[in-house]
Protein backbone atom coordinates (compact mmCIF):
# COMPACT_ATOMS: atom_id res chain seq x y z
CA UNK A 1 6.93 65.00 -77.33
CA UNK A 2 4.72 61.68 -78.07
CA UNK A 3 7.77 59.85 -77.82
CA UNK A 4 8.32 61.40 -73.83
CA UNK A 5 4.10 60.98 -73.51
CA UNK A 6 4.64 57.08 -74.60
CA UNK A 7 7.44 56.29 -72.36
CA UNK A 8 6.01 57.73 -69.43
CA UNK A 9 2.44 55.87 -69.71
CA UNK A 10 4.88 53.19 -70.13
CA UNK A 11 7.07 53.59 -66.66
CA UNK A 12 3.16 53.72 -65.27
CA UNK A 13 1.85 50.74 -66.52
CA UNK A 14 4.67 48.73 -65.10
CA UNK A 15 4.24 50.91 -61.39
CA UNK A 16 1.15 49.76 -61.25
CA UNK A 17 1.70 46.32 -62.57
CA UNK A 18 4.86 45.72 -60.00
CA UNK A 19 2.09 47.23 -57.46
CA UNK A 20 -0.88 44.71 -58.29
CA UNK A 21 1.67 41.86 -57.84
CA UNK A 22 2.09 42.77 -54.49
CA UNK A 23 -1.33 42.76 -53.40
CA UNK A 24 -2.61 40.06 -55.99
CA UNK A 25 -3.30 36.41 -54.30
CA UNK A 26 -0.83 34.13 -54.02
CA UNK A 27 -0.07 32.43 -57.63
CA UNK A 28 -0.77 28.58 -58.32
CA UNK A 29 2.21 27.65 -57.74
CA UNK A 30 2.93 28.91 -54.31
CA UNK A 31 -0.38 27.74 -53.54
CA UNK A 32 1.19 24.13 -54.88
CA UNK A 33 4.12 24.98 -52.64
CA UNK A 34 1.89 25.26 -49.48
CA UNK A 35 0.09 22.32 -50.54
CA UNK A 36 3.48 20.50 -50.19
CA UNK A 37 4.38 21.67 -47.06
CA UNK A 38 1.18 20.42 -45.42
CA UNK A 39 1.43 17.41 -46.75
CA UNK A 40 4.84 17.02 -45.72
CA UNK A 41 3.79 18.07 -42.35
CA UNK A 42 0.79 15.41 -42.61
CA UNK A 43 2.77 12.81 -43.51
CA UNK A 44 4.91 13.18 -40.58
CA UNK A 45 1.79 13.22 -37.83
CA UNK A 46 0.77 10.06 -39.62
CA UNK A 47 3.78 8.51 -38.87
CA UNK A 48 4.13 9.75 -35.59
CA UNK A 49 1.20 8.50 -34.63
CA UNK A 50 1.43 5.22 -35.85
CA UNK A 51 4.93 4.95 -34.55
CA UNK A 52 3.72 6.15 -30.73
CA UNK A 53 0.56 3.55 -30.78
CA UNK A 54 2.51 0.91 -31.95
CA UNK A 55 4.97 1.94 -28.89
CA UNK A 56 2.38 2.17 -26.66
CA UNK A 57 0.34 -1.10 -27.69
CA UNK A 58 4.27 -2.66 -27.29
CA UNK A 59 4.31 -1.19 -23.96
CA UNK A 60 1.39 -2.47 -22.41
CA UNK A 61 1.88 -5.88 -23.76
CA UNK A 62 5.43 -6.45 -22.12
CA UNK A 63 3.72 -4.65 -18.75
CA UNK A 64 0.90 -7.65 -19.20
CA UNK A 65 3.89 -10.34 -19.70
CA UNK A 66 5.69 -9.28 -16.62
CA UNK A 67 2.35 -9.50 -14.43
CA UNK A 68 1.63 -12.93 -15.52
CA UNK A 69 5.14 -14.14 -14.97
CA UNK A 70 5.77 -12.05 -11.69
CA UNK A 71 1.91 -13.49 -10.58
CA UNK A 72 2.10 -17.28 -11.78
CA UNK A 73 6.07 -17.29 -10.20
CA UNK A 74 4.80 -15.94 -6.84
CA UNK A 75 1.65 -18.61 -7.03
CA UNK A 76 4.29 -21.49 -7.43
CA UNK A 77 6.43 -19.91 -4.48
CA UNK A 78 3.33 -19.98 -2.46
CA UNK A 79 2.04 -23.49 -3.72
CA UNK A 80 5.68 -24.85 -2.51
CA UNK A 81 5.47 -23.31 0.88
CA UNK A 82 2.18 -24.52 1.68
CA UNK A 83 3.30 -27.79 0.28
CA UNK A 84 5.95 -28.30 2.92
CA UNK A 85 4.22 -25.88 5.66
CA UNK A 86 1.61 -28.86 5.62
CA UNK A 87 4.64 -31.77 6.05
CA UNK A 88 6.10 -30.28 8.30
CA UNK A 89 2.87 -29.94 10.54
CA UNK A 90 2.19 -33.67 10.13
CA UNK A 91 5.39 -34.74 10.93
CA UNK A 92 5.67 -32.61 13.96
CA UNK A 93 1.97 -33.89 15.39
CA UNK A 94 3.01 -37.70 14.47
CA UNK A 95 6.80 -37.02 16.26
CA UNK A 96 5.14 -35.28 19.65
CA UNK A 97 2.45 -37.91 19.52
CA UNK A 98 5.92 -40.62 19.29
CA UNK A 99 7.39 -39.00 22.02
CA UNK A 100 4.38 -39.26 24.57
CA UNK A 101 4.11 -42.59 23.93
CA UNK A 102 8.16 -42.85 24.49
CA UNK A 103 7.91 -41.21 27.37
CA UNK A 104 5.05 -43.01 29.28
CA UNK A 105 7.35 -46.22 28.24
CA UNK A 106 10.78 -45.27 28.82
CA UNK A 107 10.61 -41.85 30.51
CA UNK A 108 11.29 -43.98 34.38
CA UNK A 109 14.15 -45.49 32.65
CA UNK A 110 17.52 -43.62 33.57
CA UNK A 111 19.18 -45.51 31.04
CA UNK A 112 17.22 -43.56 28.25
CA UNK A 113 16.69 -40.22 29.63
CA UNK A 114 19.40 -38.90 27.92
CA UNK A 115 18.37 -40.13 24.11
CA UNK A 116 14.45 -39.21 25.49
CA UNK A 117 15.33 -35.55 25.95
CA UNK A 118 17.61 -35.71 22.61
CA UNK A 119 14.55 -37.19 20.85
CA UNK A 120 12.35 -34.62 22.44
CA UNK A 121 15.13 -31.69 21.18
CA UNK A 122 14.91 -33.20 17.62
CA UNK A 123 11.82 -33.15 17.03
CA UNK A 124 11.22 -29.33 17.84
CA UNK A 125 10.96 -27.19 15.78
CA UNK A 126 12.08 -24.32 18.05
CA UNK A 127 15.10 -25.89 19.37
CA UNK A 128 17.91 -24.14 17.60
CA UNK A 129 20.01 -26.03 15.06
CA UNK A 130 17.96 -29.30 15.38
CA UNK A 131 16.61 -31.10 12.92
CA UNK A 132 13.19 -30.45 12.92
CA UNK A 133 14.62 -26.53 13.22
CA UNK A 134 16.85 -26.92 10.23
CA UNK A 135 13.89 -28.30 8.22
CA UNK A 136 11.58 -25.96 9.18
CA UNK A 137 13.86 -22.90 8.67
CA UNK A 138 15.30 -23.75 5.76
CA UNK A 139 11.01 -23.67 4.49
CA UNK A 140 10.97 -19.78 6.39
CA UNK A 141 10.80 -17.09 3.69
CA UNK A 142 11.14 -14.55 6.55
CA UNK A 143 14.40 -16.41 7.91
CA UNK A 144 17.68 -14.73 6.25
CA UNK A 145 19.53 -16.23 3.59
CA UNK A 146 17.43 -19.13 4.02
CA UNK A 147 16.33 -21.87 1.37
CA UNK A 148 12.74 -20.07 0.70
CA UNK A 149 14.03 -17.16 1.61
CA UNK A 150 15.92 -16.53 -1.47
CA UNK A 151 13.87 -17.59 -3.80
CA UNK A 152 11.35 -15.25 -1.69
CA UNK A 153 13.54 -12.86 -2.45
CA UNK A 154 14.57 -13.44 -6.30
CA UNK A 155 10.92 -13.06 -7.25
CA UNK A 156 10.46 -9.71 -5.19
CA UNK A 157 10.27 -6.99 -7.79
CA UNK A 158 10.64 -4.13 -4.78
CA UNK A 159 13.56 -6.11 -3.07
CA UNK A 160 16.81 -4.01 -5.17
CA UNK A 161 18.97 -5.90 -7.72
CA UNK A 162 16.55 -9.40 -7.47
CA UNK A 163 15.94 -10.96 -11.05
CA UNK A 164 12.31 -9.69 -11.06
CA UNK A 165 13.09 -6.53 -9.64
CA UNK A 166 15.86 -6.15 -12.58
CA UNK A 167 13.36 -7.14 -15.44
CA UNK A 168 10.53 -4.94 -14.00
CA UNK A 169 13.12 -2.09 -14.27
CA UNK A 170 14.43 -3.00 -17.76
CA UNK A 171 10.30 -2.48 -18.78
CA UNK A 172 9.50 0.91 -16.93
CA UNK A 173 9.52 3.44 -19.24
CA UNK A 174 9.88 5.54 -15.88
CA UNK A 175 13.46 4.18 -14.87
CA UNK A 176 16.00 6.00 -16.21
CA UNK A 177 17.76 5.03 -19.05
CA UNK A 178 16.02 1.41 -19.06
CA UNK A 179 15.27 -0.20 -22.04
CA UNK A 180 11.93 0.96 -22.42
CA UNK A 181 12.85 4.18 -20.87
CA UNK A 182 15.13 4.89 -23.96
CA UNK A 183 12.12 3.26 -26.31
CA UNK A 184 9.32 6.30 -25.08
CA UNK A 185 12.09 8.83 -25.78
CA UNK A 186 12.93 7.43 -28.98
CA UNK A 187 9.28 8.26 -30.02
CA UNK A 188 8.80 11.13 -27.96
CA UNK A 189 8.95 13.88 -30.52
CA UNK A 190 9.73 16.40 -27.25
CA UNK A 191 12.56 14.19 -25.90
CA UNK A 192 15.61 16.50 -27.02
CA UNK A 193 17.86 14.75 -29.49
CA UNK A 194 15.35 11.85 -30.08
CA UNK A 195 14.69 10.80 -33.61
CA UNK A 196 11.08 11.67 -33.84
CA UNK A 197 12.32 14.94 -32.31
CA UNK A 198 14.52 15.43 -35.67
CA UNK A 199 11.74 14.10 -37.61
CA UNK A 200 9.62 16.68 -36.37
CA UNK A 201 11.74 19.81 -36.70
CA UNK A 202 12.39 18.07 -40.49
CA UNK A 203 8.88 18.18 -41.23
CA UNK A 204 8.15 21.94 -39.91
CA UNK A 205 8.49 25.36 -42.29
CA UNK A 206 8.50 27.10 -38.69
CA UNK A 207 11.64 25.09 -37.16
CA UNK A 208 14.88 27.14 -38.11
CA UNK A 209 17.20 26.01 -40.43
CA UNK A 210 15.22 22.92 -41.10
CA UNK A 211 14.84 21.44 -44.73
CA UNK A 212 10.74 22.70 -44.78
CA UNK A 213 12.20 25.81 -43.10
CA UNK A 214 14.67 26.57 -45.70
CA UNK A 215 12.12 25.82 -48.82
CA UNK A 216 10.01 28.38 -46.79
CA UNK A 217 12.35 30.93 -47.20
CA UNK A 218 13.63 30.24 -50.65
CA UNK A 219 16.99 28.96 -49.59
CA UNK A 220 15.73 25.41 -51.33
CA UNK A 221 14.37 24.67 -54.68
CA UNK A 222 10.91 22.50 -54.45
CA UNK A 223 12.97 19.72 -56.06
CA UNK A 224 15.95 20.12 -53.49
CA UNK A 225 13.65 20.17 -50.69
CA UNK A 226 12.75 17.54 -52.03
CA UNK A 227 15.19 15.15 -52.53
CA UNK A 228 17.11 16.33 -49.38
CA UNK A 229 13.91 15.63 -47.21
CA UNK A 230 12.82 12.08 -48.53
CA UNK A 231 16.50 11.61 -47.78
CA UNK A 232 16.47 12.34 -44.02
CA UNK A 233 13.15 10.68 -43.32
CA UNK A 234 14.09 7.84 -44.61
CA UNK A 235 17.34 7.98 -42.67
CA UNK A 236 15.40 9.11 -39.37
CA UNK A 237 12.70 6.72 -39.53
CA UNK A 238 15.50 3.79 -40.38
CA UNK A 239 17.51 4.65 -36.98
CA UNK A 240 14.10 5.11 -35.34
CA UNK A 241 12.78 1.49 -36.36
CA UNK A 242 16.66 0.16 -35.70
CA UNK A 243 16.92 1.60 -32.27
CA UNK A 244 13.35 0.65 -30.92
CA UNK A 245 14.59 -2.85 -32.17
CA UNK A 246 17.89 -2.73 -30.31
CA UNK A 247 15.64 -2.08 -27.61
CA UNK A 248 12.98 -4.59 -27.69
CA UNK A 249 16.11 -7.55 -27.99
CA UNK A 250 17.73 -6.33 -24.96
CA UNK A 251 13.85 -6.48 -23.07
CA UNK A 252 13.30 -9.82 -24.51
CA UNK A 253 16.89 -10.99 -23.32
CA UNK A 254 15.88 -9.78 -20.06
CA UNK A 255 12.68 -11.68 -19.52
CA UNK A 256 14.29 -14.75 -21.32
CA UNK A 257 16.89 -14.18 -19.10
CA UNK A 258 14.98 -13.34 -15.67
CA UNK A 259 12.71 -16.72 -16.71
CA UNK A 260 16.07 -18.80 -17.03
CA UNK A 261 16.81 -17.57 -13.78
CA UNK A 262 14.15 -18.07 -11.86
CA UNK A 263 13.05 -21.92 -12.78
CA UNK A 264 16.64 -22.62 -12.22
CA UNK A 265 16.67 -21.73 -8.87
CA UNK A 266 12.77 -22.96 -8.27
CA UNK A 267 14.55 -26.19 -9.05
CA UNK A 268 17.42 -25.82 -6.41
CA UNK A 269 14.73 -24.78 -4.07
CA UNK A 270 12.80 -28.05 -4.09
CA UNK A 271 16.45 -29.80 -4.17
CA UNK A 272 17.37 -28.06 -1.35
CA UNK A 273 14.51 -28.66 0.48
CA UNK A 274 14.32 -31.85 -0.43
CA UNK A 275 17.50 -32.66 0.84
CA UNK A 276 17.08 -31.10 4.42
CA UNK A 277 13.78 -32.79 5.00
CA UNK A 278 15.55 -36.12 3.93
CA UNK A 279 18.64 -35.61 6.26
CA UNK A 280 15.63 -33.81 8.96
CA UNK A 281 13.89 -37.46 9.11
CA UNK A 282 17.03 -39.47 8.49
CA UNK A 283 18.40 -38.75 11.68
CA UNK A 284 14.97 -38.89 13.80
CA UNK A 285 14.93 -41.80 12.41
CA UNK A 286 17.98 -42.94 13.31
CA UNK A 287 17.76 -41.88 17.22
CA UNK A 288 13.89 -43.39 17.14
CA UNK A 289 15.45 -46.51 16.33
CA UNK A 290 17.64 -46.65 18.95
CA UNK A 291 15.15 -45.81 21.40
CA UNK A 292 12.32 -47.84 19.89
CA UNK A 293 14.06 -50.47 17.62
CA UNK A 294 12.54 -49.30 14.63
CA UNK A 295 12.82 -46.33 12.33
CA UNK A 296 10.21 -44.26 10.62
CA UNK A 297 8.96 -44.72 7.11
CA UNK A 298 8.62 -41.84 4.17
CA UNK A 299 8.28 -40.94 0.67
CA UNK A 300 10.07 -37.75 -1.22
CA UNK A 301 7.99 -34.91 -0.95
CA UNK A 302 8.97 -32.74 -3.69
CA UNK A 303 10.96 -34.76 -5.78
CA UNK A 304 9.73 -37.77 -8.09
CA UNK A 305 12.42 -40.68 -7.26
């Protein structure tokens, strides 16, 4: 009878112990556990953040790059134009002036009507596929396809598929699938897929079937947690640091590129124009000394002989 009395206080005593545990505060180490888990989770908005402001600051410095470039390219397009706007303007006043005087000398003199009205036609501007037209067209950025015009048009970041327009795309986190398009989603922790997406479901107890997730649930050990976690961020925020890299080459290739580009064909601009103003005033010259005897004098504009 004691014996029965003994082991039933004793099937009590554990009831009410098994009962206590259920309602008792969490033990010190699950409170350890938790600790864990938010500092997992802390560690990973540390990085984030310091990963997206380092994106960002990245961002607005190539954005600043491009605007200096774009501006001081379009300056030096304007600079030229206004250059040879200006020589063109005193060349046309000193021809019309040369052809007054030609014609209060010669213009009663059948004999030279005919070279007269070609010098007159040579010297305008407006007669088509003269000199003075070729010369001043080939300086027309509005004229198609002509010398100005395409350089006009190479430094147009609206005008499709021109070098700047290509490098202002390659920068525009906007664009689809640019280069800097694919850098904002690599550290967008809601772009689907992206690594700091995969670090972020990593780091979360409340993302299913993640490593925190598992540990959450007991499915994981502390230490396998653990050791599988460190293992994946370190992979994750490798291929993060590795793509954005990828990606900041092929923006720098661009603007090397685009900058390449462009001087090169500054410098066949001022060839080009160069060379029409030389053959413009060669052959003026040439019909002025038939009709006057002598030619006219000039220096290179553009180019340094």
């Amino acid at each position: 009878m004691k014996k029965m009395f003994l082991y039933k206080f004793m099937l009590m005593v554990c009831a009410l112990l098994i009962a206590s545990a259920a309602i008792l505060p969490a033990s010190a180490v699950d409170a350890a556990d938790k600790k864990w888990i938010n500092q997992v989770r802390s560690q990973y908005e540390t990085y984030n953040k310091k990963t997206v402001d380092a994106y960002k600051a990245y961002q607005e410095r190539i954005d600043k790059d491009f605007k200096q470039f774009n501006d001081s390219s379009n300056a030096v397009l304007d600079a030229l134009e206004s250059k040879v706007l200006s020589d063109q303007k005193v060349w046309i006043e000193k021809l019309e002036a040369d052809y007054e005087q030609f014609d209060q000398l010669y213009g009663n003199n059948r004999e030279m009507a005919d070279d007269l009205k070609r010098y007159r036609n040579y010297i305008n501007p407006g007669t088509y596929n003269s000199p003075m037209w070729k010369y001043s067209t080939a300086a027309n950025r509005t004229h198609y396809n002509s010398t100005l015009w395409k350089l006009d048009k190479a430094l147009n970041d609206t005008h499709f598929d021109s070098y700047m327009w290509n490098y202002r795309k390659t920068i525009n986190p906007a664009h689809f699938d640019s280069a800097a398009w694919k850098m904002k989603n690599n550290v967008s922790d809601t772009s689907f897929d992206s690594n700091m997406w995969h670090l972020r479901k990593l780091s979360s107890d409340s993302s299913f079937d993640s490593t925190m997730w598992k540990y959450s649930k007991g499915k994981l050990s502390k230490t396998q947690a653990k050791k599988q976690y460190d293992k994946l961020f370190k992979e994750l925020t490798t291929a993060l640091a590795k793509y954005n890299t990828a990606r900041k080459k092929d923006i720098t290739d661009m603007a090397n590129s685009t900058k390449k580009k462009v001087n090169e064909l500054h410098d066949q601009t001022i060839q080009a124009l160069e060379s029409q103003r030389e053959k413009t005033l060669k052959e003026i010259s040439e019909l002025r000394r038939k009709i006057a005897g002598e030619g006219l004098q000039w220096e290179p504009l553009l180019v340094t002989p």
